[in-house]
PDB file of N, CA and C in Angstrom:
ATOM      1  N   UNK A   1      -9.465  12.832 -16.037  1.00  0.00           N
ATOM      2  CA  UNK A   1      -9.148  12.307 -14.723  1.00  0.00           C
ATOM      3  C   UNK A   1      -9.817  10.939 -14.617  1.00  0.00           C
ATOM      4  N   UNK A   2      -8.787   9.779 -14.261  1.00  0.00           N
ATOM      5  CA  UNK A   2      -9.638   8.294 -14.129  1.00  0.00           C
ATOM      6  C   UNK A   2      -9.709   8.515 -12.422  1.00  0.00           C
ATOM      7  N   UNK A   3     -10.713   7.239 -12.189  1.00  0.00           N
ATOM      8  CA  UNK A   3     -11.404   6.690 -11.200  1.00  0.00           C
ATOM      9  C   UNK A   3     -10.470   6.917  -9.882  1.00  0.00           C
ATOM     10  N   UNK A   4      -9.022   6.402  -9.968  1.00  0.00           N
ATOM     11  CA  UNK A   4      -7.765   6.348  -8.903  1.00  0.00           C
ATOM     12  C   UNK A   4      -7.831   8.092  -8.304  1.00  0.00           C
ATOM     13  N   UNK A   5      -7.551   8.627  -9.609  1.00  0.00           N
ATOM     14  CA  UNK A   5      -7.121   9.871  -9.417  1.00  0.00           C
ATOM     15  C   UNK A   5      -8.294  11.365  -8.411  1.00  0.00           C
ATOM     16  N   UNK A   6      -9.602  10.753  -9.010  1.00  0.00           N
ATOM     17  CA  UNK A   6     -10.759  10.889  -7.883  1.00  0.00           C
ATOM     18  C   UNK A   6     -10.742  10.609  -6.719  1.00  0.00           C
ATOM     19  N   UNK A   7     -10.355   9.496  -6.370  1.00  0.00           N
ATOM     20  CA  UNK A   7     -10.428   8.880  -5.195  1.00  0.00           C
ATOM     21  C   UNK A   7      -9.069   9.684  -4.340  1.00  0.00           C
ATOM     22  N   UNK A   8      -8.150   9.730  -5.054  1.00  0.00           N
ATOM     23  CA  UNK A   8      -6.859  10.585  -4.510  1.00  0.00           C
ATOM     24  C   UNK A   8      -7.298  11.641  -4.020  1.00  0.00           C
ATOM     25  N   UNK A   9      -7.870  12.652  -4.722  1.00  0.00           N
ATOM     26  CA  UNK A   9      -8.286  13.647  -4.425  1.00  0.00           C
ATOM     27  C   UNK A   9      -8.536  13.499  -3.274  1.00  0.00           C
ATOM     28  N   UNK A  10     -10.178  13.238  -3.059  1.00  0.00           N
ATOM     29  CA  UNK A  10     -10.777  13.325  -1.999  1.00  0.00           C
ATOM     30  C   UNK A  10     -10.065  12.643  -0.852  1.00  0.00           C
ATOM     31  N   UNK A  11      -9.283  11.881  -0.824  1.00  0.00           N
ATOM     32  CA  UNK A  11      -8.841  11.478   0.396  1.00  0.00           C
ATOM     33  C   UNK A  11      -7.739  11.854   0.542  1.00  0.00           C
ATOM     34  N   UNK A  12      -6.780  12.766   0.007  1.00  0.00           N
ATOM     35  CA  UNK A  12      -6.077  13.977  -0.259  1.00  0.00           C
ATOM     36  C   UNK A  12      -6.905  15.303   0.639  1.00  0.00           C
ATOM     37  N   UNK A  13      -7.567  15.725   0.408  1.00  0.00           N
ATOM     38  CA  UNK A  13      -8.558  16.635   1.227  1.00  0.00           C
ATOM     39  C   UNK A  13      -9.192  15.824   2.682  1.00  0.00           C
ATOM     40  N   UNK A  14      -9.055  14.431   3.159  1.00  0.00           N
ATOM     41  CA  UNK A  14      -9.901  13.987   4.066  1.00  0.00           C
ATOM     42  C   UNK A  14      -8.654  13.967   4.686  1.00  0.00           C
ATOM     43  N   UNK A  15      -7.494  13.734   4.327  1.00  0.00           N
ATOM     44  CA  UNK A  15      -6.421  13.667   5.011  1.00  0.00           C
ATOM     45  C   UNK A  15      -6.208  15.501   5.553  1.00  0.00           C
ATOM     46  N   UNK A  16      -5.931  15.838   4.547  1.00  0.00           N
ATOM     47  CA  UNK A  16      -5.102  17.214   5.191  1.00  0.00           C
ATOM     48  C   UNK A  16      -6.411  17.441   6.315  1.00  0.00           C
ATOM     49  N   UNK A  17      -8.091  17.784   6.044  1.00  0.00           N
ATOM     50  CA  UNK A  17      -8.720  17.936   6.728  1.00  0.00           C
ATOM     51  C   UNK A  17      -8.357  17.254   8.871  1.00  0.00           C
ATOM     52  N   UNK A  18      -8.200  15.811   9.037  1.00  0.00           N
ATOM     53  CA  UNK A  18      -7.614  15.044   9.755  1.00  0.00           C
ATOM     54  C   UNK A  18      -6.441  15.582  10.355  1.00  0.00           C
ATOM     55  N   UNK A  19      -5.375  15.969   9.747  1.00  0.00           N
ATOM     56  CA  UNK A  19      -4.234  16.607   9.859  1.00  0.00           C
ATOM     57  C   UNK A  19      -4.599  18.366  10.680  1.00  0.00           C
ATOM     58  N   UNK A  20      -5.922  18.577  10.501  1.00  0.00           N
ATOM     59  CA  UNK A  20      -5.769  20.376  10.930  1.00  0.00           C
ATOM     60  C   UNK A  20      -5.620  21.446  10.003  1.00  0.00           C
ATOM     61  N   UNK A  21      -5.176  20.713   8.785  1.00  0.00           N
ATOM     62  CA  UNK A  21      -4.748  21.849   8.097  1.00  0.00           C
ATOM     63  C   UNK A  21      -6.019  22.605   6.968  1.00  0.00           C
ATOM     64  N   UNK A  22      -6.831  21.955   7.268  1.00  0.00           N
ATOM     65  CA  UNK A  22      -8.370  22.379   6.740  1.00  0.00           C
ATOM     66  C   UNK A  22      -9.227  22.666   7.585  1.00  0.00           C
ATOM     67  N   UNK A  23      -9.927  24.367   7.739  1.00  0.00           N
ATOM     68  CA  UNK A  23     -11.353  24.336   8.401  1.00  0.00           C
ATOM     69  C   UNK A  23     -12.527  23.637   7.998  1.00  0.00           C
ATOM     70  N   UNK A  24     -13.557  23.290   8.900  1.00  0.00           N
ATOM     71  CA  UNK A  24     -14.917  23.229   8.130  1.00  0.00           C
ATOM     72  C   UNK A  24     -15.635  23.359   7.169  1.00  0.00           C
ATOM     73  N   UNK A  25     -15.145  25.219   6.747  1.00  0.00           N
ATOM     74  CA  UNK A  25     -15.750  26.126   5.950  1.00  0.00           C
ATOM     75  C   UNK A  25     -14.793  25.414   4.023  1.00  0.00           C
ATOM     76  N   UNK A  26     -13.374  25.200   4.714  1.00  0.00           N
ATOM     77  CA  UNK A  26     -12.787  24.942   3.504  1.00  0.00           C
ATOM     78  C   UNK A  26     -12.617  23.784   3.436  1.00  0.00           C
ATOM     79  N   UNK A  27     -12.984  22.365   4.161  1.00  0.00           N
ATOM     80  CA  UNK A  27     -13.107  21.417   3.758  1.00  0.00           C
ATOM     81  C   UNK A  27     -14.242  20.490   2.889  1.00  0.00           C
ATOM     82  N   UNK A  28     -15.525  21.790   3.081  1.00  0.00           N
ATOM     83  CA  UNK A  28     -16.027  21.927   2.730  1.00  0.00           C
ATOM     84  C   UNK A  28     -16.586  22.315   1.091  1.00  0.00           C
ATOM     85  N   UNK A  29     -15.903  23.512   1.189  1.00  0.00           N
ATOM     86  CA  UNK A  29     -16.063  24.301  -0.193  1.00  0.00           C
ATOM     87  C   UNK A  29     -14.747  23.062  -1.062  1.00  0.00           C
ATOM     88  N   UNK A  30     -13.656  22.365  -0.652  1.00  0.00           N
ATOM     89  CA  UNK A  30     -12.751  21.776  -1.493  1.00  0.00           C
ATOM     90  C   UNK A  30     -13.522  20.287  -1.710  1.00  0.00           C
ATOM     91  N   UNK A  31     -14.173  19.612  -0.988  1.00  0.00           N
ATOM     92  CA  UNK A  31     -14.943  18.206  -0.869  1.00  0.00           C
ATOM     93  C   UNK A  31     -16.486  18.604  -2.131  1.00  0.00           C
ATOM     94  N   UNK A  32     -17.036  19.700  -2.078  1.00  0.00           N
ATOM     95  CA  UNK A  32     -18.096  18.849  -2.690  1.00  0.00           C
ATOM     96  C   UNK A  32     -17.322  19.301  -4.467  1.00  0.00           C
ATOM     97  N   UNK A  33     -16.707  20.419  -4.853  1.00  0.00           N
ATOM     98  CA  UNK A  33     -16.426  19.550  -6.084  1.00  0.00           C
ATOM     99  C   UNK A  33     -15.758  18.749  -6.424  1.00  0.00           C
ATOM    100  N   UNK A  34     -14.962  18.337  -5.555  1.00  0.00           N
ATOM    101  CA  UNK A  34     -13.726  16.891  -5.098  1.00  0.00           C
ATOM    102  C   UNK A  34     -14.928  15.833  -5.752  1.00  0.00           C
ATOM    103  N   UNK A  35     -15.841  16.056  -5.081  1.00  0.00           N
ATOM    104  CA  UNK A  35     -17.048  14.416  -5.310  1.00  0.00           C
ATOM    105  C   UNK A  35     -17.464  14.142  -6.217  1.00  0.00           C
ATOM    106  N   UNK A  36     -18.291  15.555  -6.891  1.00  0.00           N
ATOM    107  CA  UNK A  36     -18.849  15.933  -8.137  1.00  0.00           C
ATOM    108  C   UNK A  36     -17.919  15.543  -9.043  1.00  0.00           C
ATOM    109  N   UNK A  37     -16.438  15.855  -9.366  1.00  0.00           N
ATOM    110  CA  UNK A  37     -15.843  15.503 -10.260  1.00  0.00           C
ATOM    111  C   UNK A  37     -15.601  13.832 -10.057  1.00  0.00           C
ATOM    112  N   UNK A  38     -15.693  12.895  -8.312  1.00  0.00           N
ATOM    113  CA  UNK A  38     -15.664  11.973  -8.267  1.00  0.00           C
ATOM    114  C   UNK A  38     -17.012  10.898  -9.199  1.00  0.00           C
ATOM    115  N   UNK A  39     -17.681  11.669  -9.032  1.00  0.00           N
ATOM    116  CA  UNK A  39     -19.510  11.254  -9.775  1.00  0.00           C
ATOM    117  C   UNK A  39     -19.073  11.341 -11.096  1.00  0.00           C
ATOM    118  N   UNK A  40     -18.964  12.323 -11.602  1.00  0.00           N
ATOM    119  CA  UNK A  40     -18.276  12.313 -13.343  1.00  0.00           C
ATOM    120  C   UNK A  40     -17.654  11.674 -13.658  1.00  0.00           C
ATOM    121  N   UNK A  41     -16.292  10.897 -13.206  1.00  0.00           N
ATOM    122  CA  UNK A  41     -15.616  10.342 -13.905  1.00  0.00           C
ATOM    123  C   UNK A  41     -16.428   9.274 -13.447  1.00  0.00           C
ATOM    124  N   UNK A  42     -16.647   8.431 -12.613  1.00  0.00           N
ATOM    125  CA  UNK A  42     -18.054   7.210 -12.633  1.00  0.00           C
ATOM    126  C   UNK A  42     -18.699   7.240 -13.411  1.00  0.00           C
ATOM    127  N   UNK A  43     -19.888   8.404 -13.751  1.00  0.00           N
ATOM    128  CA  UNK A  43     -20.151   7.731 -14.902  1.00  0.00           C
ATOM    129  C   UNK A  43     -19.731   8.077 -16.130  1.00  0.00           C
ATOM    130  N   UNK A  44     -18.583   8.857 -16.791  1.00  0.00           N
ATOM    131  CA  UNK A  44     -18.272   8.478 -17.920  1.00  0.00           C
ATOM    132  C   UNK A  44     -17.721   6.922 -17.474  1.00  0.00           C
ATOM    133  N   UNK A  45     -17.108   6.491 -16.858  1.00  0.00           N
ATOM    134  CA  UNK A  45     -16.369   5.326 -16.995  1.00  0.00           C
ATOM    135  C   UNK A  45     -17.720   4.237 -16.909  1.00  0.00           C
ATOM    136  N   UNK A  46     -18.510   4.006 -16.474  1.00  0.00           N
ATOM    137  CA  UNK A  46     -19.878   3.504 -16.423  1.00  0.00           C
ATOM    138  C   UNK A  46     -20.502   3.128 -17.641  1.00  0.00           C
ATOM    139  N   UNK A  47     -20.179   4.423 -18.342  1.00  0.00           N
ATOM    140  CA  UNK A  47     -20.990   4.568 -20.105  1.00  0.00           C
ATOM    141  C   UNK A  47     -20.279   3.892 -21.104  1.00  0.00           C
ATOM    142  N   UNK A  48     -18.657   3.728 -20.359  1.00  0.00           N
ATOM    143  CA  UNK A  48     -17.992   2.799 -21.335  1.00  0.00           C
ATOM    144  C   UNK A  48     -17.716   1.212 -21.008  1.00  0.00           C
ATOM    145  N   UNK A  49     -18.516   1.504 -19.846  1.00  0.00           N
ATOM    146  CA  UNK A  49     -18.159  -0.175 -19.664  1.00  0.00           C
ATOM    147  C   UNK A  49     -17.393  -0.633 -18.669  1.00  0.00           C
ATOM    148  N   UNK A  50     -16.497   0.244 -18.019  1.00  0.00           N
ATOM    149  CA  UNK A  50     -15.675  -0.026 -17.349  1.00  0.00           C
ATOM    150  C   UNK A  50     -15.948  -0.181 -16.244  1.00  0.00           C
ATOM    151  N   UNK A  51     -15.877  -1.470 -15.147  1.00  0.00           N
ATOM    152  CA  UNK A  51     -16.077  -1.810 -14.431  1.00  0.00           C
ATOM    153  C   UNK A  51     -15.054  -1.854 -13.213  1.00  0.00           C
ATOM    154  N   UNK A  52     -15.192  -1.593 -11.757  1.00  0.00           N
ATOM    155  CA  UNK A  52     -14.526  -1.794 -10.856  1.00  0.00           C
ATOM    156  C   UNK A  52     -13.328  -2.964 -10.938  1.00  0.00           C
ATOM    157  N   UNK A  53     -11.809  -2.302 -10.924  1.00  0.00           N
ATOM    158  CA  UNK A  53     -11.640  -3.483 -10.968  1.00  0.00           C
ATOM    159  C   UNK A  53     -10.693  -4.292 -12.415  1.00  0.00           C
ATOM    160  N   UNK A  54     -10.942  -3.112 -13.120  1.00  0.00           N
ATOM    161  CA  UNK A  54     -10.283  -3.123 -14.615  1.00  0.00           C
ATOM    162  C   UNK A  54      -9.349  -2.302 -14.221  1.00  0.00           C
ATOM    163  N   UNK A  55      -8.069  -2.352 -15.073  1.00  0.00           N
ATOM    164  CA  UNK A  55      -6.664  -1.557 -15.713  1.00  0.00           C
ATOM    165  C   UNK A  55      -7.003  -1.096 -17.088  1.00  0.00           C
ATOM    166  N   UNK A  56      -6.171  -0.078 -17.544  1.00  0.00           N
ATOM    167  CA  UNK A  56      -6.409   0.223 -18.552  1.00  0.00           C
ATOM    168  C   UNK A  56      -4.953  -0.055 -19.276  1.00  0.00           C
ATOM    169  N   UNK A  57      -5.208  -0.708 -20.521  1.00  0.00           N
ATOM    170  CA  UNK A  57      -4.549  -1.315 -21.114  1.00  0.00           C
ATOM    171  C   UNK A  57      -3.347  -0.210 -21.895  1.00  0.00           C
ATOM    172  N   UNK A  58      -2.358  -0.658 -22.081  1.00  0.00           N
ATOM    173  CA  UNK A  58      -1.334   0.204 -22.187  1.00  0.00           C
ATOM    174  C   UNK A  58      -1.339   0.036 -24.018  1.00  0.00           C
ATOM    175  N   UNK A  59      -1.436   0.845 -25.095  1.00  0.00           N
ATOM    176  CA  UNK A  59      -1.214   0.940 -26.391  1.00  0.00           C
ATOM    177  C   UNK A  59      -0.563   1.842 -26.540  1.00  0.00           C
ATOM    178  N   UNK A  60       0.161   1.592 -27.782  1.00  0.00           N
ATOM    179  CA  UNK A  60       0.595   2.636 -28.793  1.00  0.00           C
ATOM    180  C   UNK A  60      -0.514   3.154 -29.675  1.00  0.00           C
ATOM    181  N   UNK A  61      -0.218   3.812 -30.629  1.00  0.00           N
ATOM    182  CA  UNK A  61      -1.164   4.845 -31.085  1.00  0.00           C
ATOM    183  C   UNK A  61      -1.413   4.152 -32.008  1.00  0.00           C
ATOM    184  N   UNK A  62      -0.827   3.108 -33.147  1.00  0.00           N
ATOM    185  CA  UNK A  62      -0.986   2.070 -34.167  1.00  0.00           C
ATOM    186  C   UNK A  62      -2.095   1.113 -33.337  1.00  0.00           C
ATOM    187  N   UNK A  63      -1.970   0.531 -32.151  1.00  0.00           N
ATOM    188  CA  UNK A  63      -2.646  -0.547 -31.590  1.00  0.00           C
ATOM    189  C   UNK A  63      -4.106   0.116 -30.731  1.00  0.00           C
ATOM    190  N   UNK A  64      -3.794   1.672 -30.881  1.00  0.00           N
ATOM    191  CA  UNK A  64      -4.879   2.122 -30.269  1.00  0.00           C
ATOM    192  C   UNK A  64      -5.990   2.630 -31.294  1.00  0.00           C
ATOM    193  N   UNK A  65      -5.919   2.995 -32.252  1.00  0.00           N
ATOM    194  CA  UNK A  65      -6.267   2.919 -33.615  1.00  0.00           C
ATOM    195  C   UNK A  65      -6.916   1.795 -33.870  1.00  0.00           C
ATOM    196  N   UNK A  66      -6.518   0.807 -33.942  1.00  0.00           N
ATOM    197  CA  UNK A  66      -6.704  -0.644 -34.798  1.00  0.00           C
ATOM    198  C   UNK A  66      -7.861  -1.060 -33.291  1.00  0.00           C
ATOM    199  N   UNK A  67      -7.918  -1.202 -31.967  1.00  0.00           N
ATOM    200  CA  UNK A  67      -8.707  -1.030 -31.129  1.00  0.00           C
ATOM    201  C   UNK A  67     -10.059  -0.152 -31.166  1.00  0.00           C
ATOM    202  N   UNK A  68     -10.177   1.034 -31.675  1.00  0.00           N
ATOM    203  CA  UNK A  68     -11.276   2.035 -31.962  1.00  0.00           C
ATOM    204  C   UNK A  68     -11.981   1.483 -33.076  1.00  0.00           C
ATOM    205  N   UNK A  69     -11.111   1.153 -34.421  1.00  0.00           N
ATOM    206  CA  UNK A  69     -11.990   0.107 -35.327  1.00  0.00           C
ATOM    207  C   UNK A  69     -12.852  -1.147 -35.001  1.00  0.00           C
ATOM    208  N   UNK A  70     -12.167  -1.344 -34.260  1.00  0.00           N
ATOM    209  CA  UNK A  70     -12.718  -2.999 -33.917  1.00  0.00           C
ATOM    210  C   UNK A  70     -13.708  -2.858 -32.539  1.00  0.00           C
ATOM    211  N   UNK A  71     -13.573  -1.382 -32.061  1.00  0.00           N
ATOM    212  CA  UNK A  71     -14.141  -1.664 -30.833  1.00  0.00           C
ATOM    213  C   UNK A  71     -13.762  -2.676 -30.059  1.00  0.00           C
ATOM    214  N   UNK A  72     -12.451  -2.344 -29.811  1.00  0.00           N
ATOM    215  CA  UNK A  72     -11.904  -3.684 -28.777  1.00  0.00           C
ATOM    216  C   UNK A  72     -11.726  -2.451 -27.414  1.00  0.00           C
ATOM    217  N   UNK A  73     -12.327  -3.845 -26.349  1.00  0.00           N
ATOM    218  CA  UNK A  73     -12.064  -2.276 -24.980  1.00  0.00           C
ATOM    219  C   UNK A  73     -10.559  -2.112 -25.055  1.00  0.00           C
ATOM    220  N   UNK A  74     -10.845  -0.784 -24.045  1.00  0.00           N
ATOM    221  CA  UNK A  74      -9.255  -0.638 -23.701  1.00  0.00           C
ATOM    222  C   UNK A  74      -9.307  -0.579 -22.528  1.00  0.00           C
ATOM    223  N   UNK A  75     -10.027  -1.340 -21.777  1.00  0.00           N
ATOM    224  CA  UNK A  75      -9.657  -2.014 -20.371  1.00  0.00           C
ATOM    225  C   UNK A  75      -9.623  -3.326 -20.057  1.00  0.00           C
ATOM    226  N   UNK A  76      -9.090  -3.601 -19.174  1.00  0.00           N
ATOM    227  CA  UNK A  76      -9.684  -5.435 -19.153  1.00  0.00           C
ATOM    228  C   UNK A  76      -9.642  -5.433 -17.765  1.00  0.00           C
ATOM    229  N   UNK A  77     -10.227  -6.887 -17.166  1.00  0.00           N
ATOM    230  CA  UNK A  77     -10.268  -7.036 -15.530  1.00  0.00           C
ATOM    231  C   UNK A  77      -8.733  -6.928 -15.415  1.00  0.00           C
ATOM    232  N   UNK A  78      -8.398  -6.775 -13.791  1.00  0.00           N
ATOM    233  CA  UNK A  78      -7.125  -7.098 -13.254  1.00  0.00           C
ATOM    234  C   UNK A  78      -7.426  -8.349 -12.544  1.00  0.00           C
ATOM    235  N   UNK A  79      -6.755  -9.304 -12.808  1.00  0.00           N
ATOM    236  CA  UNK A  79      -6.573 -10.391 -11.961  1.00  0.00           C
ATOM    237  C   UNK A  79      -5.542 -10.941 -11.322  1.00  0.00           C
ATOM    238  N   UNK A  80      -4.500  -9.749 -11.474  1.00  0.00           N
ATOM    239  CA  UNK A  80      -3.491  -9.668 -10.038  1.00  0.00           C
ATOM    240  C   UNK A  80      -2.021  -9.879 -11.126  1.00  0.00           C
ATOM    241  N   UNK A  81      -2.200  -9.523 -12.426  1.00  0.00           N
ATOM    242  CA  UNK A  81      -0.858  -9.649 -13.441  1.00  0.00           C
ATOM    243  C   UNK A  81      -0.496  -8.524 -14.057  1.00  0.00           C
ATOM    244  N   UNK A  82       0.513  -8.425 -14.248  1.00  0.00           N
ATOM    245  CA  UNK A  82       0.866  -6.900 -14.506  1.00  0.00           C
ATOM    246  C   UNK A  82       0.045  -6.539 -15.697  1.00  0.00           C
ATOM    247  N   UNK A  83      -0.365  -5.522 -15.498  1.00  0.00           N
ATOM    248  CA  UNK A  83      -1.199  -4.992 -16.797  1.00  0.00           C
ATOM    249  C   UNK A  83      -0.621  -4.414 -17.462  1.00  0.00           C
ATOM    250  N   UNK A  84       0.308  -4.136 -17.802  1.00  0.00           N
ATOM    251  CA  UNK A  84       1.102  -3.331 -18.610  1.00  0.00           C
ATOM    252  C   UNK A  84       1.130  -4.583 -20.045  1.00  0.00           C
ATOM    253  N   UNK A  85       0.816  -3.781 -21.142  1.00  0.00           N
ATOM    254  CA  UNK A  85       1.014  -4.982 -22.365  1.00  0.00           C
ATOM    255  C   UNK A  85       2.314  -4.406 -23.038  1.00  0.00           C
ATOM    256  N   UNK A  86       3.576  -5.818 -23.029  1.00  0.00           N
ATOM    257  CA  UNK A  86       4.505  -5.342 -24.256  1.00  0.00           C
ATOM    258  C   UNK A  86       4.335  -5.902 -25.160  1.00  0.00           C
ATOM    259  N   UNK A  87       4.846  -4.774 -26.132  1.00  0.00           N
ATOM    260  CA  UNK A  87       4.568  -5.336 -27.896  1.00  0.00           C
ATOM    261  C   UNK A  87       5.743  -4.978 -28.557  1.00  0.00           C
TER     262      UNK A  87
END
């Protein structure tokens, strides 16, 4: 699970919560491992470098390969251009 998909979550649960359709008791019990798994993927993504703010770069399995050798990231900043790489 990346960083987006955390954040979905929980505000997925803050919504329905808002909406009524969650008690206390179960907005509760669904929010704190909502977070916990939000904390995990932070810091694995943390440990690799990845910073607020990056895309993750789109490879094939030849270019993702040849990337793991070289230790080339497989994120880069977004600076507002499609991140999608064609090759």
């Amino acid at each position: 699970m990346e960083r987006e998909q955390a954040y979905k979550n929980i505000m997925d649960i803050e919504f329905d919560k808002e909406m009524g359709k969650l008690s206390d008791e179960d907005y509760a019990q669904m929010m704190t491992p909502a977070r916990a798994q939000a904390v995990e993927v932070l810091r694995c993504l943390d440990a690799r470098g990845v910073k607020e703010g990056m895309t993750r770069l789109q490879m094939n399995e030849r270019e993702a390969a040849q990337a793991a050798r070289n230790k080339t990231p497989a994120f880069r900043e977004n600076r507002g251009r499609e991140t999608t790489l064609a090759r």
